[in-house]
C-alpha atoms as a PDB file:
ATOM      1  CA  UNK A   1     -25.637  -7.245 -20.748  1.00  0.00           C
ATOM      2  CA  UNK A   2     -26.174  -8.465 -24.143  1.00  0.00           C
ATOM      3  CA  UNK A   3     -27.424 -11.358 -26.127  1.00  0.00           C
ATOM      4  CA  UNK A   4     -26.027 -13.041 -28.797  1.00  0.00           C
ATOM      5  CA  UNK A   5     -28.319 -13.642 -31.971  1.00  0.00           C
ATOM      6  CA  UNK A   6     -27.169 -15.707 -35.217  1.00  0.00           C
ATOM      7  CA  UNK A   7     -26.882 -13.760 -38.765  1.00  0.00           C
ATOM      8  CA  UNK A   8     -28.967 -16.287 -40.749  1.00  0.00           C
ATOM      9  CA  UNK A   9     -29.053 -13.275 -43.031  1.00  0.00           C
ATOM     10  CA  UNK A  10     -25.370 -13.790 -43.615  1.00  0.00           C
ATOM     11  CA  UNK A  11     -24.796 -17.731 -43.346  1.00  0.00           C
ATOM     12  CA  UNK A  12     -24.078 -16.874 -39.768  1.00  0.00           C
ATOM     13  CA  UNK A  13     -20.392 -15.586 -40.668  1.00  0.00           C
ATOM     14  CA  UNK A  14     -21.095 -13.247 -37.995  1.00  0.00           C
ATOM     15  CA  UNK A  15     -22.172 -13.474 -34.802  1.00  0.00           C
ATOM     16  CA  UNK A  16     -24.925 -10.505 -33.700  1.00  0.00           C
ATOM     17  CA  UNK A  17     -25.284  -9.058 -30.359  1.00  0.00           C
ATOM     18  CA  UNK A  18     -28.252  -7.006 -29.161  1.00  0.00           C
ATOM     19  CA  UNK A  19     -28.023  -5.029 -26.029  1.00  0.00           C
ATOM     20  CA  UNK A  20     -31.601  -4.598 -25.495  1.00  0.00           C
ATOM     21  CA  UNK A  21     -33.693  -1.521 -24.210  1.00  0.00           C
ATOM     22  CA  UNK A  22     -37.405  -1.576 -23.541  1.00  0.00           C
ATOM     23  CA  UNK A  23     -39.662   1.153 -25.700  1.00  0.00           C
ATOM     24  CA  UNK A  24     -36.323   2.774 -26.989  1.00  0.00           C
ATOM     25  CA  UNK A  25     -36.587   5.954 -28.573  1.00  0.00           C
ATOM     26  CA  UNK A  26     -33.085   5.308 -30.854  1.00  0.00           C
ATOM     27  CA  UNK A  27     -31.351   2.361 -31.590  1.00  0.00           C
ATOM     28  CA  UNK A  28     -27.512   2.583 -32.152  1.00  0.00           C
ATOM     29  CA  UNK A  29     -25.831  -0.193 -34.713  1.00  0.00           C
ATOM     30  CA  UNK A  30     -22.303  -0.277 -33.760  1.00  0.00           C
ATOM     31  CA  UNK A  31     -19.258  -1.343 -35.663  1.00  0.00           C
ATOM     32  CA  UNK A  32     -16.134  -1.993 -33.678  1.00  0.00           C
ATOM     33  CA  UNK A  33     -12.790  -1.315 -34.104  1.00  0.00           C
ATOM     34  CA  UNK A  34      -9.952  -3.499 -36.028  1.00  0.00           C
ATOM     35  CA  UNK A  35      -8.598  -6.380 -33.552  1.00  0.00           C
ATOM     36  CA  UNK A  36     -11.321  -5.856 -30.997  1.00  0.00           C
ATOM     37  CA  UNK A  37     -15.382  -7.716 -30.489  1.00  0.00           C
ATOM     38  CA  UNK A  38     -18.678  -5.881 -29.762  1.00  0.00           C
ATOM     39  CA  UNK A  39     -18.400  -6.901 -26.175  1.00  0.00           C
ATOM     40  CA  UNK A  40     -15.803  -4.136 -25.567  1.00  0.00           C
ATOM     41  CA  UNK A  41     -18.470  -1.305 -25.602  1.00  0.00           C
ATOM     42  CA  UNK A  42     -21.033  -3.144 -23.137  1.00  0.00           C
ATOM     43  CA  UNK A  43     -19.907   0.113 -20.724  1.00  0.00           C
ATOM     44  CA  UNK A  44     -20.922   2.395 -23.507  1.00  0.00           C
ATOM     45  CA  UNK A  45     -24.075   0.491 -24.140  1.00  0.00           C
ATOM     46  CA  UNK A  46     -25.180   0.751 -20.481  1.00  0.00           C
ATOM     47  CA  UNK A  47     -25.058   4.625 -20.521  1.00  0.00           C
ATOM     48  CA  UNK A  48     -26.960   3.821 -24.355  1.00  0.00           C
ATOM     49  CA  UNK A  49     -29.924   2.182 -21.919  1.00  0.00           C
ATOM     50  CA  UNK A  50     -30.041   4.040 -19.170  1.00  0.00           C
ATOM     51  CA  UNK A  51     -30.835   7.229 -21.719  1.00  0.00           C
ATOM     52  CA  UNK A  52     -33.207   5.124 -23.889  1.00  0.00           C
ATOM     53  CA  UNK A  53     -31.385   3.710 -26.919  1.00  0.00           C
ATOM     54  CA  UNK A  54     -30.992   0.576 -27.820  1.00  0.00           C
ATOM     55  CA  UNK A  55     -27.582  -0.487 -29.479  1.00  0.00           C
ATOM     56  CA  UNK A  56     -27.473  -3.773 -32.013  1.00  0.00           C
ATOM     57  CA  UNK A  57     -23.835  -5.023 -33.224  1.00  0.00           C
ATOM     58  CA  UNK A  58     -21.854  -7.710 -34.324  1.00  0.00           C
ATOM     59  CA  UNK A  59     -18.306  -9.186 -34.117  1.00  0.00           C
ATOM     60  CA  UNK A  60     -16.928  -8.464 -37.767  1.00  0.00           C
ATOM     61  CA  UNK A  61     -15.593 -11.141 -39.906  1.00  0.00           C
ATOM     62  CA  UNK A  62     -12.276 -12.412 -38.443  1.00  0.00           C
ATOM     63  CA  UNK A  63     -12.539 -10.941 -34.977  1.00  0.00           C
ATOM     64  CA  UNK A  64     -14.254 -12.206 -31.480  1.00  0.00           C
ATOM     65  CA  UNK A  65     -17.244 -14.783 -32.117  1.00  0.00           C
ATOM     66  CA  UNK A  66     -17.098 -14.962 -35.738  1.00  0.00           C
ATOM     67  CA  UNK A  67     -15.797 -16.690 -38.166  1.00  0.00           C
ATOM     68  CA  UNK A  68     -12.837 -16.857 -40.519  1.00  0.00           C
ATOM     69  CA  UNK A  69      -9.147 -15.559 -40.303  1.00  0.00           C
ATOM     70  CA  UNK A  70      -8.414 -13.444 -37.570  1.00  0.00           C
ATOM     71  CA  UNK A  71      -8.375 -10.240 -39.228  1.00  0.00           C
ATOM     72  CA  UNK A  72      -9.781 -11.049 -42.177  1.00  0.00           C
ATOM     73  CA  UNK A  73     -12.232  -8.164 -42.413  1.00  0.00           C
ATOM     74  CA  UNK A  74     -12.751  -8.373 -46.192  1.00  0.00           C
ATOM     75  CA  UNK A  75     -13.808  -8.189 -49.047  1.00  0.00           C
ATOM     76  CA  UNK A  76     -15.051  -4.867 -47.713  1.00  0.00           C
ATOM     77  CA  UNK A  77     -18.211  -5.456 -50.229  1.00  0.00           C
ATOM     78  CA  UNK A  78     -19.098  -8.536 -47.903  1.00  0.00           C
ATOM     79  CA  UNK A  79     -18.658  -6.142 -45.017  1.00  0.00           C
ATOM     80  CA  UNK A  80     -20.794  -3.634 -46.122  1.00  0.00           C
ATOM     81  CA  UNK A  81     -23.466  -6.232 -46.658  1.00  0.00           C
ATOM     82  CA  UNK A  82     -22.819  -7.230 -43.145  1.00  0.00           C
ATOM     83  CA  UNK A  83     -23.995  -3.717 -42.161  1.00  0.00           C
ATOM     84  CA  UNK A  84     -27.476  -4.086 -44.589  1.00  0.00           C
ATOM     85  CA  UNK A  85     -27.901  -7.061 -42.336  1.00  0.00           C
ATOM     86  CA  UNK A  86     -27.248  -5.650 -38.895  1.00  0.00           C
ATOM     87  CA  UNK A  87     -29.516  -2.753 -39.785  1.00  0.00           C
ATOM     88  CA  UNK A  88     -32.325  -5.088 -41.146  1.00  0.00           C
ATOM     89  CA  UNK A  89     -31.971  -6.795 -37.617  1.00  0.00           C
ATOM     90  CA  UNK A  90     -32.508  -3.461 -36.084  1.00  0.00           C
ATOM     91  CA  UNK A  91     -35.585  -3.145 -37.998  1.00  0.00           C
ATOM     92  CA  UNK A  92     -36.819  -6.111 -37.094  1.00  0.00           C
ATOM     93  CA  UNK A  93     -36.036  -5.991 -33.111  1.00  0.00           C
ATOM     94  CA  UNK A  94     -37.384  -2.232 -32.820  1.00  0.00           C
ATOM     95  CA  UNK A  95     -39.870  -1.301 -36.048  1.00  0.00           C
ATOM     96  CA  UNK A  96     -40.560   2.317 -36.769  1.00  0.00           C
ATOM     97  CA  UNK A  97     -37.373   3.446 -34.300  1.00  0.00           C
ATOM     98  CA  UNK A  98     -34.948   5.761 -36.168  1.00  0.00           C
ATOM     99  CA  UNK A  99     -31.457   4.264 -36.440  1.00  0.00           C
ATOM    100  CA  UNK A 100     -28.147   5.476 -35.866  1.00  0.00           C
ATOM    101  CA  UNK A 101     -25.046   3.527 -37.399  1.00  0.00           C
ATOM    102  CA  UNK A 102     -22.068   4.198 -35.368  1.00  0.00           C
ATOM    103  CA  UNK A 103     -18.496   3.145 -36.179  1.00  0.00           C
ATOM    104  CA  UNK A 104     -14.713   3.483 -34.246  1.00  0.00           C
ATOM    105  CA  UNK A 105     -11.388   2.907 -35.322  1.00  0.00           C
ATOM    106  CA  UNK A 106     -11.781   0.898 -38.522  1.00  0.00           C
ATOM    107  CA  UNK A 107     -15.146   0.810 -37.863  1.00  0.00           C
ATOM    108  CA  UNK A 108     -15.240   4.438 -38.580  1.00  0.00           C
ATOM    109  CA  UNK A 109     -13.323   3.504 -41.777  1.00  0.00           C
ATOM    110  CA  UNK A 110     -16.138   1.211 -42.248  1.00  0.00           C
ATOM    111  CA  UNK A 111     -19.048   3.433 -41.463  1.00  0.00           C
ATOM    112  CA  UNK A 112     -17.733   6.383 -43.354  1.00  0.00           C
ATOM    113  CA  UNK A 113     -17.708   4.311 -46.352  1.00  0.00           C
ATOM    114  CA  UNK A 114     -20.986   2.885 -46.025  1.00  0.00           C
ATOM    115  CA  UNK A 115     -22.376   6.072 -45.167  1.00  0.00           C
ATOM    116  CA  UNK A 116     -20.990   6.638 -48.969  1.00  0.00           C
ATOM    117  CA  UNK A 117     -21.956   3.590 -50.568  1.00  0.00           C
ATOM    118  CA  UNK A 118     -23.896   1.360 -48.407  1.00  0.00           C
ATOM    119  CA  UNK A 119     -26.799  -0.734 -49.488  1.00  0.00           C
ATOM    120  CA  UNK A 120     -29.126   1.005 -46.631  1.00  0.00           C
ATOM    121  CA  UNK A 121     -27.289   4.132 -46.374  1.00  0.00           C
ATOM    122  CA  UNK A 122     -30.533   6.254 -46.437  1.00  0.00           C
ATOM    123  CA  UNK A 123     -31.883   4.081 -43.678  1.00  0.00           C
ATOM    124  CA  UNK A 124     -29.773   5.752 -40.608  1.00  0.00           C
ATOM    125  CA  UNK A 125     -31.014   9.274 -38.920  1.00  0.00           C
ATOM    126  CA  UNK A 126     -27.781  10.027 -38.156  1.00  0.00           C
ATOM    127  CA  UNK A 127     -24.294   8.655 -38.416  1.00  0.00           C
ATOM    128  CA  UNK A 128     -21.421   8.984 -34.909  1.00  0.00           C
ATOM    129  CA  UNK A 129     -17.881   8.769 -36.188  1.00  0.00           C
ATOM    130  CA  UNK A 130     -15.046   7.434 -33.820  1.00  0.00           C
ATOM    131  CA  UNK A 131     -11.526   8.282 -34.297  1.00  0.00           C
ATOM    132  CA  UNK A 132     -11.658   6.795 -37.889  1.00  0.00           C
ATOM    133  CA  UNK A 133      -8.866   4.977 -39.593  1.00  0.00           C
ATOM    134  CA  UNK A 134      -8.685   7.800 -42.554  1.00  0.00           C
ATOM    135  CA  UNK A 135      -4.977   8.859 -41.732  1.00  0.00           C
ATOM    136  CA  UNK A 136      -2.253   6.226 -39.688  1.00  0.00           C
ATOM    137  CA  UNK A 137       0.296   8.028 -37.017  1.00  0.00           C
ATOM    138  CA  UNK A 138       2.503   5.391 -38.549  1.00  0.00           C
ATOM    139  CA  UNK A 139       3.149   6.596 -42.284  1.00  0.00           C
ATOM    140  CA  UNK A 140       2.490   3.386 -45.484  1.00  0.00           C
ATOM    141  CA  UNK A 141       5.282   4.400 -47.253  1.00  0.00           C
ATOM    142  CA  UNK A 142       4.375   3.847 -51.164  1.00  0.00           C
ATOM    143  CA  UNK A 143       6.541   0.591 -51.089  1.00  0.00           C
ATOM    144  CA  UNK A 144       4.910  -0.608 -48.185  1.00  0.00           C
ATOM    145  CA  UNK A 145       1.374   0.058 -49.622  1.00  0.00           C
ATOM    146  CA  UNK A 146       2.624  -1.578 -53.035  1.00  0.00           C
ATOM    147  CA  UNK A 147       4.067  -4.743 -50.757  1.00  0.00           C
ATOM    148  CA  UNK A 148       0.701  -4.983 -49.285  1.00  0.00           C
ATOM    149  CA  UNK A 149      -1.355  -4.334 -52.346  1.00  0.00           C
ATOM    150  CA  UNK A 150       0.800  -7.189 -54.028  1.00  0.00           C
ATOM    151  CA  UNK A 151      -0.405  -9.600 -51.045  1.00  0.00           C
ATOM    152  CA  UNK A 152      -3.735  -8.418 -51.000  1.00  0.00           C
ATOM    153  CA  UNK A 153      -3.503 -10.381 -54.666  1.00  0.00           C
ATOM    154  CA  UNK A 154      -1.763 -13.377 -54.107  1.00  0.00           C
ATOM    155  CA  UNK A 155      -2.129 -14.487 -50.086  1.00  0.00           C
ATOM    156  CA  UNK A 156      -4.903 -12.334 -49.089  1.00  0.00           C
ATOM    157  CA  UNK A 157      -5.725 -13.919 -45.845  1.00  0.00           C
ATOM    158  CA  UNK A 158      -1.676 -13.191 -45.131  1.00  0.00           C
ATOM    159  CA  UNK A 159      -1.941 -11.683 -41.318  1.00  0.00           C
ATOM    160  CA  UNK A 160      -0.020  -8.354 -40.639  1.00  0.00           C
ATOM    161  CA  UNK A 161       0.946  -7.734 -36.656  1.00  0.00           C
ATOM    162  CA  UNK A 162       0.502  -4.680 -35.210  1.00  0.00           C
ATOM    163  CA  UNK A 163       0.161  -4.430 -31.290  1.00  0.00           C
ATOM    164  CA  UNK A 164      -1.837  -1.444 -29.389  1.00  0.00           C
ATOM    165  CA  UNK A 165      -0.491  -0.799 -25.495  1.00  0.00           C
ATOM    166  CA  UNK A 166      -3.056  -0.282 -23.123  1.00  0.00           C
ATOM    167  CA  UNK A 167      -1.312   2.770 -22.520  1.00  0.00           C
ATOM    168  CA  UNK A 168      -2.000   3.978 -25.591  1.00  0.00           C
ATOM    169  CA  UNK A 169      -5.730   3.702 -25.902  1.00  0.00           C
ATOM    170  CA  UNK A 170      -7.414   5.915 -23.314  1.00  0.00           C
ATOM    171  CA  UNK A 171      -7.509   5.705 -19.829  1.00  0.00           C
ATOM    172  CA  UNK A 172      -6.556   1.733 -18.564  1.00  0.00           C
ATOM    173  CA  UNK A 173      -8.845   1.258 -15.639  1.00  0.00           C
ATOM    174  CA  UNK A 174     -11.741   1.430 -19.058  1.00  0.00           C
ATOM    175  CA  UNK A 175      -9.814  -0.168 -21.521  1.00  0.00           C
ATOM    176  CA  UNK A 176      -8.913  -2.966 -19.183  1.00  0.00           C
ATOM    177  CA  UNK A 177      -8.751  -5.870 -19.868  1.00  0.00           C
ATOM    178  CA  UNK A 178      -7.453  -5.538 -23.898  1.00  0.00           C
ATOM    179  CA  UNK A 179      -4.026  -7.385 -23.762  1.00  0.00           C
ATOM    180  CA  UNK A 180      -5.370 -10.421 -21.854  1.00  0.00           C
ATOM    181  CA  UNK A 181      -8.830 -10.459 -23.474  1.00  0.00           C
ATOM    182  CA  UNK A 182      -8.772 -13.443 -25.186  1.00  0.00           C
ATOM    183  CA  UNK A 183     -10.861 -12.109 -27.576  1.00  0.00           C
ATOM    184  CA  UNK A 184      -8.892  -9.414 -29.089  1.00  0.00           C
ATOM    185  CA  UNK A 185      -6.253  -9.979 -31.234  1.00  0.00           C
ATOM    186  CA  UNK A 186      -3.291  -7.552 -33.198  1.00  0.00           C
ATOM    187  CA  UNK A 187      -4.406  -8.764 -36.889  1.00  0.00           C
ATOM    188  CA  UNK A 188      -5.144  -7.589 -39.990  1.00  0.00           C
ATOM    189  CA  UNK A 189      -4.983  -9.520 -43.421  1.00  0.00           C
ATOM    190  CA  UNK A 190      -3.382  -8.046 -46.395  1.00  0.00           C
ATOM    191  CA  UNK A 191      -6.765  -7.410 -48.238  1.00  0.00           C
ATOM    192  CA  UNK A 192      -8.244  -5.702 -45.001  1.00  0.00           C
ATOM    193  CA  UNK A 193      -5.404  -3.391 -44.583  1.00  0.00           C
ATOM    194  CA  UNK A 194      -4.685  -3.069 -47.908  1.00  0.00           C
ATOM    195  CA  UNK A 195      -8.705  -2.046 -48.164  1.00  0.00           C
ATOM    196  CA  UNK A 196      -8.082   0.240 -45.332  1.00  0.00           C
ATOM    197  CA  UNK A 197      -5.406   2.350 -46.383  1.00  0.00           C
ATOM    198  CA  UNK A 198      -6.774   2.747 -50.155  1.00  0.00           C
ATOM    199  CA  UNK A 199     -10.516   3.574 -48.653  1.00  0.00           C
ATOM    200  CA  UNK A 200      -9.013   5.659 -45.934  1.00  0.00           C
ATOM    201  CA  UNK A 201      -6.531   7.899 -48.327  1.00  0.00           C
ATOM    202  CA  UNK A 202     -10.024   8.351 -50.359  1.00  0.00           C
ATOM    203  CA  UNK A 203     -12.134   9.692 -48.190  1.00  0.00           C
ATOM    204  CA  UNK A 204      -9.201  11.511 -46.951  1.00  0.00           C
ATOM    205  CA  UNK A 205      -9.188  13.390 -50.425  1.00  0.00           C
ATOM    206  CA  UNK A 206     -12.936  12.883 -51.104  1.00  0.00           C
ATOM    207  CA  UNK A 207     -12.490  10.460 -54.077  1.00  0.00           C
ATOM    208  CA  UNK A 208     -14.168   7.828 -52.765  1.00  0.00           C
ATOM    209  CA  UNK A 209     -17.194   6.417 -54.178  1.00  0.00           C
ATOM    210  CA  UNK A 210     -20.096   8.404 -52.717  1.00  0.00           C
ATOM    211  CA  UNK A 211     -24.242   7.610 -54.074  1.00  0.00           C
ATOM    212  CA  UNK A 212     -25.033  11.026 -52.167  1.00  0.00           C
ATOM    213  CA  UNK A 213     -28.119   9.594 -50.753  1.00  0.00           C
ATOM    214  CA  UNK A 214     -26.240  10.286 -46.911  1.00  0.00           C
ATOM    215  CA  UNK A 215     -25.062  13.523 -47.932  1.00  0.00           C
ATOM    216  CA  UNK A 216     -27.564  15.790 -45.615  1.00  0.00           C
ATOM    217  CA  UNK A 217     -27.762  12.838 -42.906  1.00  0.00           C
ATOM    218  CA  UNK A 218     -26.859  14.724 -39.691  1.00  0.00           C
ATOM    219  CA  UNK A 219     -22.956  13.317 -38.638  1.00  0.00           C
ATOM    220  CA  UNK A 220     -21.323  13.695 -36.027  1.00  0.00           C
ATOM    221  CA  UNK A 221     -17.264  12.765 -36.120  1.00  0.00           C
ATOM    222  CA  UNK A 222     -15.099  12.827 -33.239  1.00  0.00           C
ATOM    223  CA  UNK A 223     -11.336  12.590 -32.360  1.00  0.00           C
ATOM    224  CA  UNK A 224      -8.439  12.574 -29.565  1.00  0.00           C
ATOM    225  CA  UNK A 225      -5.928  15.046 -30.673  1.00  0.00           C
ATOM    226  CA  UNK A 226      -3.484  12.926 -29.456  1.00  0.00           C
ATOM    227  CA  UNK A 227      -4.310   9.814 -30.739  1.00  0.00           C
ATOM    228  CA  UNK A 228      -1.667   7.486 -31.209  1.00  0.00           C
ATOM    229  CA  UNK A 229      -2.695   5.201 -33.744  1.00  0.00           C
ATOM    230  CA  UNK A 230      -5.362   6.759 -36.002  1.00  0.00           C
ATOM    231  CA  UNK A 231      -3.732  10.504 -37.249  1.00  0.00           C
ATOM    232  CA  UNK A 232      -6.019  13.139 -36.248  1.00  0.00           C
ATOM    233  CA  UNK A 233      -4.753  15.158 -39.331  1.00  0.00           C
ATOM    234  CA  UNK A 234      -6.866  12.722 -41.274  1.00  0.00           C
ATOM    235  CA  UNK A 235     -10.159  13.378 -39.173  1.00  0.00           C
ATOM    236  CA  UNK A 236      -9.698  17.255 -39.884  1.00  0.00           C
ATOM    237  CA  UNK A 237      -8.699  17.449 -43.540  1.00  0.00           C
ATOM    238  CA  UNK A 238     -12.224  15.071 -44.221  1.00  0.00           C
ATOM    239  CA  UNK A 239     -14.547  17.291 -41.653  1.00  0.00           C
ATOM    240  CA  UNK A 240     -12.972  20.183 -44.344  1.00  0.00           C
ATOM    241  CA  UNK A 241     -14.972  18.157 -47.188  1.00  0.00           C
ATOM    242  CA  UNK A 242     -18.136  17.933 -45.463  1.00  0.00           C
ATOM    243  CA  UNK A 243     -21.378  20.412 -45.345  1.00  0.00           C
ATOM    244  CA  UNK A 244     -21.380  21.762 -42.303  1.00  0.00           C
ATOM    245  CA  UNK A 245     -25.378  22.085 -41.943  1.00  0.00           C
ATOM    246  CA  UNK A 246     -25.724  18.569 -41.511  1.00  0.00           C
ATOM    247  CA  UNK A 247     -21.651  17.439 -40.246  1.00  0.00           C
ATOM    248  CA  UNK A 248     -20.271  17.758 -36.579  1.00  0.00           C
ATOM    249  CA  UNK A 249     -16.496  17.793 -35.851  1.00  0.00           C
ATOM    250  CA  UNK A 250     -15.590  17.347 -32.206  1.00  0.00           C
ATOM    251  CA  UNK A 251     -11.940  17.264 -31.206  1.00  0.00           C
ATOM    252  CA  UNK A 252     -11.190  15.726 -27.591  1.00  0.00           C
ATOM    253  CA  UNK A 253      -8.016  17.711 -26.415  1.00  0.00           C
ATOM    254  CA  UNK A 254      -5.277  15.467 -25.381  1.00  0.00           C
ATOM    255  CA  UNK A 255      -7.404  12.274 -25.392  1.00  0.00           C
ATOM    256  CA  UNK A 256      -5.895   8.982 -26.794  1.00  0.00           C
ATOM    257  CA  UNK A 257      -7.811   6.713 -29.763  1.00  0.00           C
ATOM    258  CA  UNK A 258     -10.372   5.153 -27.081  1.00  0.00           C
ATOM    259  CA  UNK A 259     -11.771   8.512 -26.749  1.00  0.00           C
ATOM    260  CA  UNK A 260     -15.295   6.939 -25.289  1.00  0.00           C
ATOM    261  CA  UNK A 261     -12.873   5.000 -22.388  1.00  0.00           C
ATOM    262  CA  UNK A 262     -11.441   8.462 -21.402  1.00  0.00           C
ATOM    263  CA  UNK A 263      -8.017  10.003 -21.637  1.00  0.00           C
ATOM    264  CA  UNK A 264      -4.453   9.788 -20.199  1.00  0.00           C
ATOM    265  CA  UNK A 265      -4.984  12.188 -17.211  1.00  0.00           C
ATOM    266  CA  UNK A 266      -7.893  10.411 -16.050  1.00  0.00           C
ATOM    267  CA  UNK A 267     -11.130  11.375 -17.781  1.00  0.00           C
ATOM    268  CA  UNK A 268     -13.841   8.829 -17.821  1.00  0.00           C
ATOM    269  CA  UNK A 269     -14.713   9.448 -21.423  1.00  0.00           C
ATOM    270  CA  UNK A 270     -18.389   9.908 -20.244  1.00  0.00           C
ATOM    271  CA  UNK A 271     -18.118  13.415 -21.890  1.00  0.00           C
ATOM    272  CA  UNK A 272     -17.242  11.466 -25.012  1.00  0.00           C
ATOM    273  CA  UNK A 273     -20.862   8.954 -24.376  1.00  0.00           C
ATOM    274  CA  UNK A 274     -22.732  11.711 -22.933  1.00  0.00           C
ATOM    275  CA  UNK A 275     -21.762  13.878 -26.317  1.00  0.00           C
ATOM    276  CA  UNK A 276     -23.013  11.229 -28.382  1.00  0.00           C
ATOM    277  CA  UNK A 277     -26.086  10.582 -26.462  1.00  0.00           C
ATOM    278  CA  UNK A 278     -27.309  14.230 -26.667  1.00  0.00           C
ATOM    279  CA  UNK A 279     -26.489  14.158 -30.792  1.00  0.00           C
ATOM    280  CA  UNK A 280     -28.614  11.230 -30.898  1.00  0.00           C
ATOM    281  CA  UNK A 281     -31.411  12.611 -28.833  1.00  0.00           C
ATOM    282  CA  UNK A 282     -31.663  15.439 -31.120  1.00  0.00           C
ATOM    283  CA  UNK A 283     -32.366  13.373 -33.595  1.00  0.00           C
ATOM    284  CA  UNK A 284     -36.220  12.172 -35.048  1.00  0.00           C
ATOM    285  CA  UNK A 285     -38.056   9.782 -32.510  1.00  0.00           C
ATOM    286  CA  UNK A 286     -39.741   8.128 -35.482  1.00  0.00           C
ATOM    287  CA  UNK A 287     -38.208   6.390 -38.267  1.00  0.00           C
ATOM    288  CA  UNK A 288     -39.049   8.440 -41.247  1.00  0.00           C
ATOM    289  CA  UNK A 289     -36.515   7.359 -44.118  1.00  0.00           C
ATOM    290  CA  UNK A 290     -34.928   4.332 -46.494  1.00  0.00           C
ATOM    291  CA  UNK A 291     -37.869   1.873 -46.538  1.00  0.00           C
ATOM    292  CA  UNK A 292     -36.052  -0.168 -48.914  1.00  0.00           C
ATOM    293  CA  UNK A 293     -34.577  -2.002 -45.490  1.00  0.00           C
ATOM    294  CA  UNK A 294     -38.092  -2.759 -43.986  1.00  0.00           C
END
């Protein structure tokens, strides 16, 4: 189980969770997925423990326990902050234990940009990759993107619906319960999504801004090939940008976007966990890099 801490770092606009692990060799920050809380990957997190790593999150703005418009997970530059804070956390709950910032859905969006630009983004030993939001299944036509772009401006907190099935995810008996979690939601605000397609299409075409001090962090990105909701296509034409000494492209064949709650034909999606887990134990046991976040 986890417990809930208070971001006094951040005015408490988020609300922390720490899944805790005695003498931990790793410690995993995790950033969730659009819609969705921390609490969601509490089944992930117990295979985390029971291999030694600790995992530290926190609900993003606008979703579960924290505050502000549901959705509203903007400015990014506030969110990326967010991160500096949930990895400062880490250092204080577990000193001297290497880090590893992991992000799914748009919290792969998220990572992969502060893995670029991030105020601690020489801190993590290694960054995990989730199905990212880089490339939609569901094409932004340009008017669509210009509609949104034109909100983003004028009613940024404006909330865009957009509902996942179960179905759709992974396999149910591990995404269960989403639709009557009373927690999740099916927002976004203009300026998140609006943030998220612009960010996404850049990293897509490796434009985006990039302070290369992550460049040779080990990464490790994986992806459903048949995810519904974030396009695959995207995942692929980015691992193409990428040195491959230090990045790791793993493509889950005929798995959904939930690719760590298993697949349509009844995986478990511990191959996804137990993947992860063995990247991250490969990794230094001592923290060795960024003390600007001690």
């Amino acid at each position: 189980m986890y417990q809930l801490f208070d971001f006094e770092k951040r005015n408490c606009v988020v609300q922390g969770y720490h899944f805790p692990c005695d003498n931990p060799k790793h410690v995993v920050c995790l950033i969730h997925g659009i819609g969705e809380h921390a609490g969601r990957f509490s089944r992930m997190a117990d295979y985390f423990h029971r291999a030694g790593i600790a995992v530290v999150s926190m609900d993003l703005r606008g979703h579960g326990r924290s505050q502000g418009v549901r959705g509203a997970c903007a400015p990014r530059a506030e969110v990326l902050r967010d991160i500096d804070a949930l990895i400062e956390y880490a250092r204080e709950f577990y000193p001297n234990v290497p880090i590893v910032l992991y992000g799914h859905s748009m919290g792969g969006n998220i990572t992969l940009d502060y893995r670029a630009r991030g105020g601690h983004n020489d801190v993590p030993a290694g960054y995990i990759i989730s199905a990212p939001w880089i490339r939609l299944v569901r094409p932004v036509s340009g008017g669509l993107l210009t509609a949104v772009k034109l909100l983003s401006k004028i009613a940024p907190n404006y909330k865009i619906k957009s509902e996942f099935p179960e179905n759709q995810l992974g396999n149910v008996e591990y995404v269960r319960p989403y639709k009557n979690d009373p927690m999740v939601h099916p927002y976004a605000t203009a300026l998140c999504a609006y943030e998220g397609f612009t960010i996404g299409t850049a990293l897509e075409k490796g434009t985006n801004e990039d302070n290369g001090r992550a460049k040779s962090t080990p990464c490790l990105l994986m992806h459903g090939s048949a995810d519904k909701i974030c396009d695959v296509r995207g995942s692929r034409e980015f691992a193409k940008l990428q040195d491959p000494t230090s990045f790791t492209f793993v493509e889950w064949p005929g798995y959904y976007h939930e690719i760590h709650n298993g697949g349509p034909n009844g995986e478990t999606g511990e191959a996804v966990i137990e993947r992860a887990i063995a990247f991250i134990q490969a990794l230094p046991e001592h923290a060795e890099k960024g003390t600007e976040a001690q």
